[in-house]
C-alpha atoms as a PDB file:
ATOM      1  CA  UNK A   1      85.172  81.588  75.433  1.00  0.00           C
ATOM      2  CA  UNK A   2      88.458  82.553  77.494  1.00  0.00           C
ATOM      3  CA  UNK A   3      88.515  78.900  78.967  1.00  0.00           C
ATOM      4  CA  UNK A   4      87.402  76.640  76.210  1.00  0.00           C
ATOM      5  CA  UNK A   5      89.014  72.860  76.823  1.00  0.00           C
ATOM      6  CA  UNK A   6      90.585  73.889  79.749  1.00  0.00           C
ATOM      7  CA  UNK A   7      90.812  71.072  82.891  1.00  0.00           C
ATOM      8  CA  UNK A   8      90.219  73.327  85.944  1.00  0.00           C
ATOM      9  CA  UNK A   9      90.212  71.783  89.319  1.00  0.00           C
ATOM     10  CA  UNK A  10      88.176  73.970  91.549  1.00  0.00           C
ATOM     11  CA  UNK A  11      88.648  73.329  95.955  1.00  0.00           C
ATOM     12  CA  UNK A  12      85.793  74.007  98.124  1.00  0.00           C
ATOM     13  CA  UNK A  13      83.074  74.073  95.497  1.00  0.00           C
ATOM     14  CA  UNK A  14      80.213  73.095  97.774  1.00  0.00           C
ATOM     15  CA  UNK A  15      79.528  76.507  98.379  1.00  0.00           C
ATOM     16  CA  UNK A  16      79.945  80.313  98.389  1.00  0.00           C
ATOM     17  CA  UNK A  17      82.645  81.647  96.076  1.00  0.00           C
ATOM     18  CA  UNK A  18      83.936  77.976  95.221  1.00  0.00           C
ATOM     19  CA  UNK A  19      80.682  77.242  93.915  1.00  0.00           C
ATOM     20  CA  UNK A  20      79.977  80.467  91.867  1.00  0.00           C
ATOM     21  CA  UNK A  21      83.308  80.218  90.444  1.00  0.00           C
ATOM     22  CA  UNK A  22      82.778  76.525  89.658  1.00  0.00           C
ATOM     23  CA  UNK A  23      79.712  78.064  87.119  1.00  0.00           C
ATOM     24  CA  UNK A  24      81.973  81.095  86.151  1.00  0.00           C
ATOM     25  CA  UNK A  25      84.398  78.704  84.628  1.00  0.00           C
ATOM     26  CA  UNK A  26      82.022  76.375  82.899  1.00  0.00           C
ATOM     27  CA  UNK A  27      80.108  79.069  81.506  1.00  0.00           C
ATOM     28  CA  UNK A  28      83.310  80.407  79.877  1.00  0.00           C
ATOM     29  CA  UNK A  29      83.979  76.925  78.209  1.00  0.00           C
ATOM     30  CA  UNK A  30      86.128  74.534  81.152  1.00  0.00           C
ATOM     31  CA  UNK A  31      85.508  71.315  82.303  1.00  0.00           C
ATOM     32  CA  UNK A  32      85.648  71.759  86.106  1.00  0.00           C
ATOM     33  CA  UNK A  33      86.683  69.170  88.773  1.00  0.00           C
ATOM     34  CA  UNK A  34      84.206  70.449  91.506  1.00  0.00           C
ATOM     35  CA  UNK A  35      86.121  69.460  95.040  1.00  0.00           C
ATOM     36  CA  UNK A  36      83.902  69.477  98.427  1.00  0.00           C
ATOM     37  CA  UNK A  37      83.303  66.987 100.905  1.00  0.00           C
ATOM     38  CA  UNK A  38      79.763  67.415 100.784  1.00  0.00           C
ATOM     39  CA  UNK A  39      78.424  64.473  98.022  1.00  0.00           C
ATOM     40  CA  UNK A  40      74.604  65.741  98.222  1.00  0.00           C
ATOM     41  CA  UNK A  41      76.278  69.765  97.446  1.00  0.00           C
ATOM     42  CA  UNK A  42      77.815  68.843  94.485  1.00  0.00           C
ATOM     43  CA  UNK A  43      75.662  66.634  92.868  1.00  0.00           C
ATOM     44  CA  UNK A  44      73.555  69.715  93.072  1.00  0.00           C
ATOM     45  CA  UNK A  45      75.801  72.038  91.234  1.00  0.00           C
ATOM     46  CA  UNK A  46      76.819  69.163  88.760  1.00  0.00           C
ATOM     47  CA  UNK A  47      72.923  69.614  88.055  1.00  0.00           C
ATOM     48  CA  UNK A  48      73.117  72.815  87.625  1.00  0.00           C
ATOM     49  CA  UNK A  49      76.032  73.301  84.967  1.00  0.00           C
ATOM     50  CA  UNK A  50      74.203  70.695  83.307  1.00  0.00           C
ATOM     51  CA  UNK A  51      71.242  71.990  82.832  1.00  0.00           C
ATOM     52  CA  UNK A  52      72.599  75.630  81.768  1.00  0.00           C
ATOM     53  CA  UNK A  53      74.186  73.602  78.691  1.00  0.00           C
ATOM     54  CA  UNK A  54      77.932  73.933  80.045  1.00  0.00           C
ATOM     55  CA  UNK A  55      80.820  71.392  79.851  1.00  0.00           C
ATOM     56  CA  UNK A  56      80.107  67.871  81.825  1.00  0.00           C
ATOM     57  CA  UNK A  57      81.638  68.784  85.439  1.00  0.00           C
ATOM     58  CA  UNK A  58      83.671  65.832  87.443  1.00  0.00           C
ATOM     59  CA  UNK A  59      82.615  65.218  90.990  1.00  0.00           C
ATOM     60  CA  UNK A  60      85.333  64.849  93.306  1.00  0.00           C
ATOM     61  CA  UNK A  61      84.597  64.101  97.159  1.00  0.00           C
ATOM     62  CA  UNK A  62      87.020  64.639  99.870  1.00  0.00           C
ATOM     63  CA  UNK A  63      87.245  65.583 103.256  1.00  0.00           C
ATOM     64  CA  UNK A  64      90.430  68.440 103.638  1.00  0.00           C
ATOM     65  CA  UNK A  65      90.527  67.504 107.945  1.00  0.00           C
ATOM     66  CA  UNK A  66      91.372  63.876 107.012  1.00  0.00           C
ATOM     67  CA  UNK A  67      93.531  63.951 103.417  1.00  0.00           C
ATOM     68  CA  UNK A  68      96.243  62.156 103.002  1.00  0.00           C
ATOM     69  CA  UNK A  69      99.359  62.490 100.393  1.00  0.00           C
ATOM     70  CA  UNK A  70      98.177  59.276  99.273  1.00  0.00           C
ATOM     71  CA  UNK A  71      94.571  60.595  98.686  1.00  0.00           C
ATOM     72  CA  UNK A  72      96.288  63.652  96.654  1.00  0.00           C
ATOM     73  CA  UNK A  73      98.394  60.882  94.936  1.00  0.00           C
ATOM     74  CA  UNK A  74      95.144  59.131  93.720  1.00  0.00           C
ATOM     75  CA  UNK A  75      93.502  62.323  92.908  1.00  0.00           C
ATOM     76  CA  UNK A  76      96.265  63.212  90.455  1.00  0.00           C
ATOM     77  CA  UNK A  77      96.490  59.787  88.762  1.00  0.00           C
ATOM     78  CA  UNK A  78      92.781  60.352  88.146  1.00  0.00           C
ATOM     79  CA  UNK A  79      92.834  63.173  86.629  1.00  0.00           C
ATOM     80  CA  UNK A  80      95.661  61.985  84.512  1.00  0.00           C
ATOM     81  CA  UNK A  81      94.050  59.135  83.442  1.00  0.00           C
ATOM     82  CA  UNK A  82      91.425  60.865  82.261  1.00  0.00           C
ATOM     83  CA  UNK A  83      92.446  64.221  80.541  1.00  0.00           C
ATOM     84  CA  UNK A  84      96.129  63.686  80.828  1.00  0.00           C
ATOM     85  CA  UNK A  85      96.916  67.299  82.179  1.00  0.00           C
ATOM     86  CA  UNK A  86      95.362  70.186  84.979  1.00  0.00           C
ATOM     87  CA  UNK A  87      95.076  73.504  83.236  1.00  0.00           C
ATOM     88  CA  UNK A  88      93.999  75.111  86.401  1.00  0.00           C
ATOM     89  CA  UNK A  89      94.000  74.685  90.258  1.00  0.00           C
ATOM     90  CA  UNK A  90      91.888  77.119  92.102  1.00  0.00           C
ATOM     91  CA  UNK A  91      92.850  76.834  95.917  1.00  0.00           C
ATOM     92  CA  UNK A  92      89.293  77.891  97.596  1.00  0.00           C
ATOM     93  CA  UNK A  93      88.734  75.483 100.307  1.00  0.00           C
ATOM     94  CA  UNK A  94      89.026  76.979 103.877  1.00  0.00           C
ATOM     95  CA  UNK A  95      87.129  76.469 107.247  1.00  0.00           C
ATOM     96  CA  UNK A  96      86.591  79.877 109.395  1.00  0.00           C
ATOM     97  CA  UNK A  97      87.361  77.608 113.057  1.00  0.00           C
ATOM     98  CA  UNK A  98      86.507  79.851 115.758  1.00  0.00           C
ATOM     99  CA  UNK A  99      87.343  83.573 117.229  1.00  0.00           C
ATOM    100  CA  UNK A 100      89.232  83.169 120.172  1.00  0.00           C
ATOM    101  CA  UNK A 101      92.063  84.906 122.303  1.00  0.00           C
ATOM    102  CA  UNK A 102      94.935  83.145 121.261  1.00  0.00           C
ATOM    103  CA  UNK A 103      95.404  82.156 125.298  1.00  0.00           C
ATOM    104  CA  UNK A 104      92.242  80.482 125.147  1.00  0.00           C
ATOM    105  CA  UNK A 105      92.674  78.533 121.424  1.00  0.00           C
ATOM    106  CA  UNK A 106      91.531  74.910 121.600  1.00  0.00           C
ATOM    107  CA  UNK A 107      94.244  73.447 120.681  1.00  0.00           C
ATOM    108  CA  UNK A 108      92.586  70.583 118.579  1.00  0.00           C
ATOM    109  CA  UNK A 109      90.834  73.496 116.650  1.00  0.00           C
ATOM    110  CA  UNK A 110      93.942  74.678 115.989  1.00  0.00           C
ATOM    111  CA  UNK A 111      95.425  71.727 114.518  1.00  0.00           C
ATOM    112  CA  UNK A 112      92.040  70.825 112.494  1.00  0.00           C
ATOM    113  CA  UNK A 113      92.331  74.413 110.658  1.00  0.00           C
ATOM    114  CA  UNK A 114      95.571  74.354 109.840  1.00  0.00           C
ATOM    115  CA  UNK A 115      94.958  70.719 108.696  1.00  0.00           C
ATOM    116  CA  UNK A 116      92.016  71.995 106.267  1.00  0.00           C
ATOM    117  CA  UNK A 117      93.463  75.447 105.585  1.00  0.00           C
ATOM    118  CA  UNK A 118      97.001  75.114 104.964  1.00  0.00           C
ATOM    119  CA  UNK A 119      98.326  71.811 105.283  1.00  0.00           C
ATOM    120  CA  UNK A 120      95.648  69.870 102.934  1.00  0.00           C
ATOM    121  CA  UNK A 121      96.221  72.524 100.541  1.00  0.00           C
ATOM    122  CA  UNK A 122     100.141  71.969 100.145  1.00  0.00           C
ATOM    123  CA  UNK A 123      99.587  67.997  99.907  1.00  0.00           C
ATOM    124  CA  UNK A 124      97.402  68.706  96.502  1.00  0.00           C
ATOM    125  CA  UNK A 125      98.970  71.437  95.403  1.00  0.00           C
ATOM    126  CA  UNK A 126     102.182  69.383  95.532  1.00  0.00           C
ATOM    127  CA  UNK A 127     100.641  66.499  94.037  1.00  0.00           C
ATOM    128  CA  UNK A 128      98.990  68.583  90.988  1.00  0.00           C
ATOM    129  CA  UNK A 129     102.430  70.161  89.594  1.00  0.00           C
ATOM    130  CA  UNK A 130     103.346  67.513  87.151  1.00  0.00           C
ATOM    131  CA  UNK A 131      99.437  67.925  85.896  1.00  0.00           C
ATOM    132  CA  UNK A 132     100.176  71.416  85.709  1.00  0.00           C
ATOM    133  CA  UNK A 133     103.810  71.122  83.983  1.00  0.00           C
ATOM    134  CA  UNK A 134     101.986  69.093  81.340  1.00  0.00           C
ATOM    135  CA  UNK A 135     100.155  71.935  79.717  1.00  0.00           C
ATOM    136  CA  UNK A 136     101.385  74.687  77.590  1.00  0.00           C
ATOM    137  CA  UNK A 137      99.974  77.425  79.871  1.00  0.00           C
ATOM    138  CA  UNK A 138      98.338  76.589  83.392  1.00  0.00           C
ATOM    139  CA  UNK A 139      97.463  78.646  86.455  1.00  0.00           C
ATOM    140  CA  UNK A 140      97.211  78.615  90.303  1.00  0.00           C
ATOM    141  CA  UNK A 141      95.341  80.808  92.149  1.00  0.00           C
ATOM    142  CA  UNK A 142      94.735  80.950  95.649  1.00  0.00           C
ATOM    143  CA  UNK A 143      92.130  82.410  97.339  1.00  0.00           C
ATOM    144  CA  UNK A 144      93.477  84.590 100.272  1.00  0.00           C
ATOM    145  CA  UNK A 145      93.018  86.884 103.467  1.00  0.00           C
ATOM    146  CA  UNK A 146      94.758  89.157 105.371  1.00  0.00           C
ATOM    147  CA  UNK A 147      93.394  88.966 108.883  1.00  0.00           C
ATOM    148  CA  UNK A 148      96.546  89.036 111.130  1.00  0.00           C
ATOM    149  CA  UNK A 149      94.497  91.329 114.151  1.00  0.00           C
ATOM    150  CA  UNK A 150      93.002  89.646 117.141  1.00  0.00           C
ATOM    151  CA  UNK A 151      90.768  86.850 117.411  1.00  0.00           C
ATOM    152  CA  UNK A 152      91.665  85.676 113.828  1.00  0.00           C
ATOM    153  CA  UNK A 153      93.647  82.681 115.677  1.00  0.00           C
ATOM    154  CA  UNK A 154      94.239  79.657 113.504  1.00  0.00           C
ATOM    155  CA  UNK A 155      92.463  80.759 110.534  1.00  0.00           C
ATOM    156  CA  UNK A 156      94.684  84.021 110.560  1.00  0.00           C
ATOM    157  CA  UNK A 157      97.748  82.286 110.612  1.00  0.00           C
ATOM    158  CA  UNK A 158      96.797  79.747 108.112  1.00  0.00           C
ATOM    159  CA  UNK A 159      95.950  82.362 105.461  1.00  0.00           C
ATOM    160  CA  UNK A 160      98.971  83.876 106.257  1.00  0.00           C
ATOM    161  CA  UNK A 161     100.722  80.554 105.639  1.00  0.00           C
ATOM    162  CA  UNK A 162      99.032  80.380 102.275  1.00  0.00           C
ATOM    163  CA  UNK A 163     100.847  83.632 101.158  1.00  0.00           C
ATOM    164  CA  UNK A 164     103.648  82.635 102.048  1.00  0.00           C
ATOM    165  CA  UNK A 165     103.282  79.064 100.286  1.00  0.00           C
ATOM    166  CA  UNK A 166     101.944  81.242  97.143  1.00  0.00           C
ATOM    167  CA  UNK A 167     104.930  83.552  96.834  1.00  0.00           C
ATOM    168  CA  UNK A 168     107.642  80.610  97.554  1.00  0.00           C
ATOM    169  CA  UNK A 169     105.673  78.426  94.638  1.00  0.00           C
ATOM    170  CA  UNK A 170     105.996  81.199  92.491  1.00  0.00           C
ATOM    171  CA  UNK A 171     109.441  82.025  92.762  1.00  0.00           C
ATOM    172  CA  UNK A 172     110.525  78.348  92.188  1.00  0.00           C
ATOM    173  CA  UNK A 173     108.370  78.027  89.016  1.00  0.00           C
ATOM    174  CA  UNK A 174     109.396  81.522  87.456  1.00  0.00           C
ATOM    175  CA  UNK A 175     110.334  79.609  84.648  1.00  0.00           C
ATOM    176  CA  UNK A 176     107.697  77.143  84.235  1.00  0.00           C
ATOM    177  CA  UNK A 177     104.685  77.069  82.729  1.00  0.00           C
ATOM    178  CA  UNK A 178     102.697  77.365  85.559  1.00  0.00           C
ATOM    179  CA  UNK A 179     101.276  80.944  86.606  1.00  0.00           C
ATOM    180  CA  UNK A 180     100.994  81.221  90.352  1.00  0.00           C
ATOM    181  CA  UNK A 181      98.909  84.037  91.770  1.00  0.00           C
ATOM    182  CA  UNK A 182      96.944  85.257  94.939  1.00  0.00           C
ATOM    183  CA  UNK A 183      93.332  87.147  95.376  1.00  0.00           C
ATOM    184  CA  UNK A 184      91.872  89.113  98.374  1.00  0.00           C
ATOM    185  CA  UNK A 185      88.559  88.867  97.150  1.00  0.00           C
ATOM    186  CA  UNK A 186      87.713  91.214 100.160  1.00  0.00           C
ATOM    187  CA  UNK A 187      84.218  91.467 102.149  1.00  0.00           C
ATOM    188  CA  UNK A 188      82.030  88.760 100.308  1.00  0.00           C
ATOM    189  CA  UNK A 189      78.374  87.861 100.591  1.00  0.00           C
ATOM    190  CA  UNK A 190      79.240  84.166 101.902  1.00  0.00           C
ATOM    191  CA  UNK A 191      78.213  82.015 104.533  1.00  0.00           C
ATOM    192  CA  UNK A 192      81.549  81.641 105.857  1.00  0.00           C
ATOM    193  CA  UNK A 193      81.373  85.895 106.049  1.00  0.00           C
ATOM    194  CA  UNK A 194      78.256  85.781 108.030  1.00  0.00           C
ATOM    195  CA  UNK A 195      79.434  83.042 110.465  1.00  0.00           C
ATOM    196  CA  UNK A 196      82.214  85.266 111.268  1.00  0.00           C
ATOM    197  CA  UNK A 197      80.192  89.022 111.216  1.00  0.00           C
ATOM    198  CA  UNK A 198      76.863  87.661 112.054  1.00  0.00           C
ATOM    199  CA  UNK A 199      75.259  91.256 112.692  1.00  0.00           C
ATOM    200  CA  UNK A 200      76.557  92.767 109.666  1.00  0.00           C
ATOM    201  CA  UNK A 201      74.446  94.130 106.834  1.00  0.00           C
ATOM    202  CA  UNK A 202      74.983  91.660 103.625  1.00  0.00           C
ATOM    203  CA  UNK A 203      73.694  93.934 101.219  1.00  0.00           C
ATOM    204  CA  UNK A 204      76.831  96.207 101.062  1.00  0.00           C
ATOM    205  CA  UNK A 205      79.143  93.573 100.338  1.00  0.00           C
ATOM    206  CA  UNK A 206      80.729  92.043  97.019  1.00  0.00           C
ATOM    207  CA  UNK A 207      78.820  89.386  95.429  1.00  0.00           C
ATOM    208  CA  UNK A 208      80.448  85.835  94.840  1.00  0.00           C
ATOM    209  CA  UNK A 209      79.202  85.974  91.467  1.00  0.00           C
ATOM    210  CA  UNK A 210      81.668  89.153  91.221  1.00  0.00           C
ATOM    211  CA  UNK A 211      84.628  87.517  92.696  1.00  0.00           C
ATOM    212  CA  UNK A 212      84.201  84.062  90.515  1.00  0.00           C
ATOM    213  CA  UNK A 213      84.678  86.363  87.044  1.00  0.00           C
ATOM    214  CA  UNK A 214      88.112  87.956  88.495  1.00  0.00           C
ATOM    215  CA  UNK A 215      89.344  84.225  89.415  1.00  0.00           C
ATOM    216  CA  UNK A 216      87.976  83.130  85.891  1.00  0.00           C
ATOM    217  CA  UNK A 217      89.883  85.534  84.932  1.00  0.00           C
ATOM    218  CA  UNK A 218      92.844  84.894  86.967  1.00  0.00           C
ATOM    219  CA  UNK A 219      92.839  81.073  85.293  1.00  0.00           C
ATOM    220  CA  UNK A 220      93.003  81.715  82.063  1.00  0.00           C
ATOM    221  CA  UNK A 221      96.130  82.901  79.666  1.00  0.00           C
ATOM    222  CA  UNK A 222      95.211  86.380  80.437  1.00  0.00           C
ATOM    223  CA  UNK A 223      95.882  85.882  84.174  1.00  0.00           C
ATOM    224  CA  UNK A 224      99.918  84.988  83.235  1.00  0.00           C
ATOM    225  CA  UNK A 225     100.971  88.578  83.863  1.00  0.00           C
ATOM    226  CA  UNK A 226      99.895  88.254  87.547  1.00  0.00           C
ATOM    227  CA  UNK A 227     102.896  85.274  88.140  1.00  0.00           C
ATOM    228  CA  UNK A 228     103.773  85.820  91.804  1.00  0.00           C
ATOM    229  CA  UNK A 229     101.078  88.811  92.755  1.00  0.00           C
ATOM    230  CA  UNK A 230      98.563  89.049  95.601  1.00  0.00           C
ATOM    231  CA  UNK A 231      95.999  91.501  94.423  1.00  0.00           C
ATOM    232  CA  UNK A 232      92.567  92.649  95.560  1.00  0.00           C
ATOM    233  CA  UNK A 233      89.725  92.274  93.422  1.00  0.00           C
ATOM    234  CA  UNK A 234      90.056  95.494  91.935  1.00  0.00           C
ATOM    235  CA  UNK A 235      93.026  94.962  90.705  1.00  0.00           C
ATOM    236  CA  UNK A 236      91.601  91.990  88.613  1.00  0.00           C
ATOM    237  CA  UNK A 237      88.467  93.541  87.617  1.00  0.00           C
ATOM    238  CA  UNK A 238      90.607  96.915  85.852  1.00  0.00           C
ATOM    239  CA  UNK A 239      92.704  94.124  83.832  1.00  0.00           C
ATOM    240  CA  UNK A 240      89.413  93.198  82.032  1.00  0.00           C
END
């Protein structure tokens, strides 16, 4: 299997393509650090991987509106102490907010998304990169969105924030070992999708299921030739 002994740290696991990626990843042979702030959801899928006969997952808690760089800190030390290295960090975890003129943007809600979406992602991001320098090969993948038309708001410019982040991370570690890469995984069959398009037909959209082999993909030593790329899912799923 393509990810056999790797140490993948997986954000926003609870649910939706975090969570189907989560079992993508342990199927193909990782140990997976399942992230969510929902205890009760992850004990579930730590059941789950489990039972199907897959690596022993780690359950990590935490709440992305209230991190701190001293939470990431602690995370990281963990994780060293432990396995000593982070062969993979998939950045999932995102909150929707609300659709709303920008004129009439709560500006709290602003602050809490870009808290969750952007900012909480750079403080263990950050804090993973000596993890990450300690393997031979490792891999960061984002999970993006290009929504920069109206009523996107905060989670529009966050997302756009997290390309820009991606690309910047990639440059400066051209010549590490660390792969850095983006996906649009496009119109998914999610909660989060039907929050925001609530009278659209689900059937016609991508599975998560789908989207978690391209990011499987995407994290292991085949996904090095994407270093610096944003690509669709498509684009992953014709690398195969």
């Amino acid at each position: 299997m393509q990810l056999t002994d790797k140490i993948l740290l997986i954000t926003g696991a609870s649910d939706g393509i975090g969570r189907a990626t989560a079992l993508e990843c342990a199927k193909d042979g990782a140990t997976v650090i399942i992230h969510g702030k929902t205890v009760a959801k992850l004990e579930l899928l730590y059941d789950e991987i489990v039972d199907a006969g897959y690596p022993e997952p780690i359950i990590y808690p935490l709440d992305f509106e209230k991190i701190t760089p001293e939470d990431c800190d602690t995370l990281s030390e963990t994780i060293d102490k432990e396995f000593g290295k982070l062969d993979g960090l998939f950045n999932n975890a995102g909150w929707l907010g609300a659709s709303s003129p920008v004129q009439q943007y709560d500006i709290k809600l602003w602050h809490r998304v870009m808290q969750i979406n952007l900012n909480a992602t750079f403080m263990l991001t950050r804090a993973c990169l000596p993890l990450l320098n300690k393997a031979s090969h490792s891999t960061i993948v984002f999970n993006l969105d290009d929504k920069d038309t109206a009523y996107w708001g905060a989670y529009g410019v966050s997302k756009a924030g997290l390309r820009s982040f991606m690309a910047i991370l990639a440059d400066e570690l051209e010549s590490s070992p660390i792969t850095v890469s983006g996906l649009i995984p496009g119109d998914v069959r999610t909660n989060f999708r039907t929050r925001a398009f609530p009278a659209e037909d689900p059937t016609n959209l991508t599975t998560v299921e789908e989207v978690a082999k391209g990011v499987a993909l995407l994290l292991s030593e085949k996904g090095a030739a994407s270093h610096g790329k944003v690509l669709d899912l498509d684009d992953v799923v014709q690398t195969r």
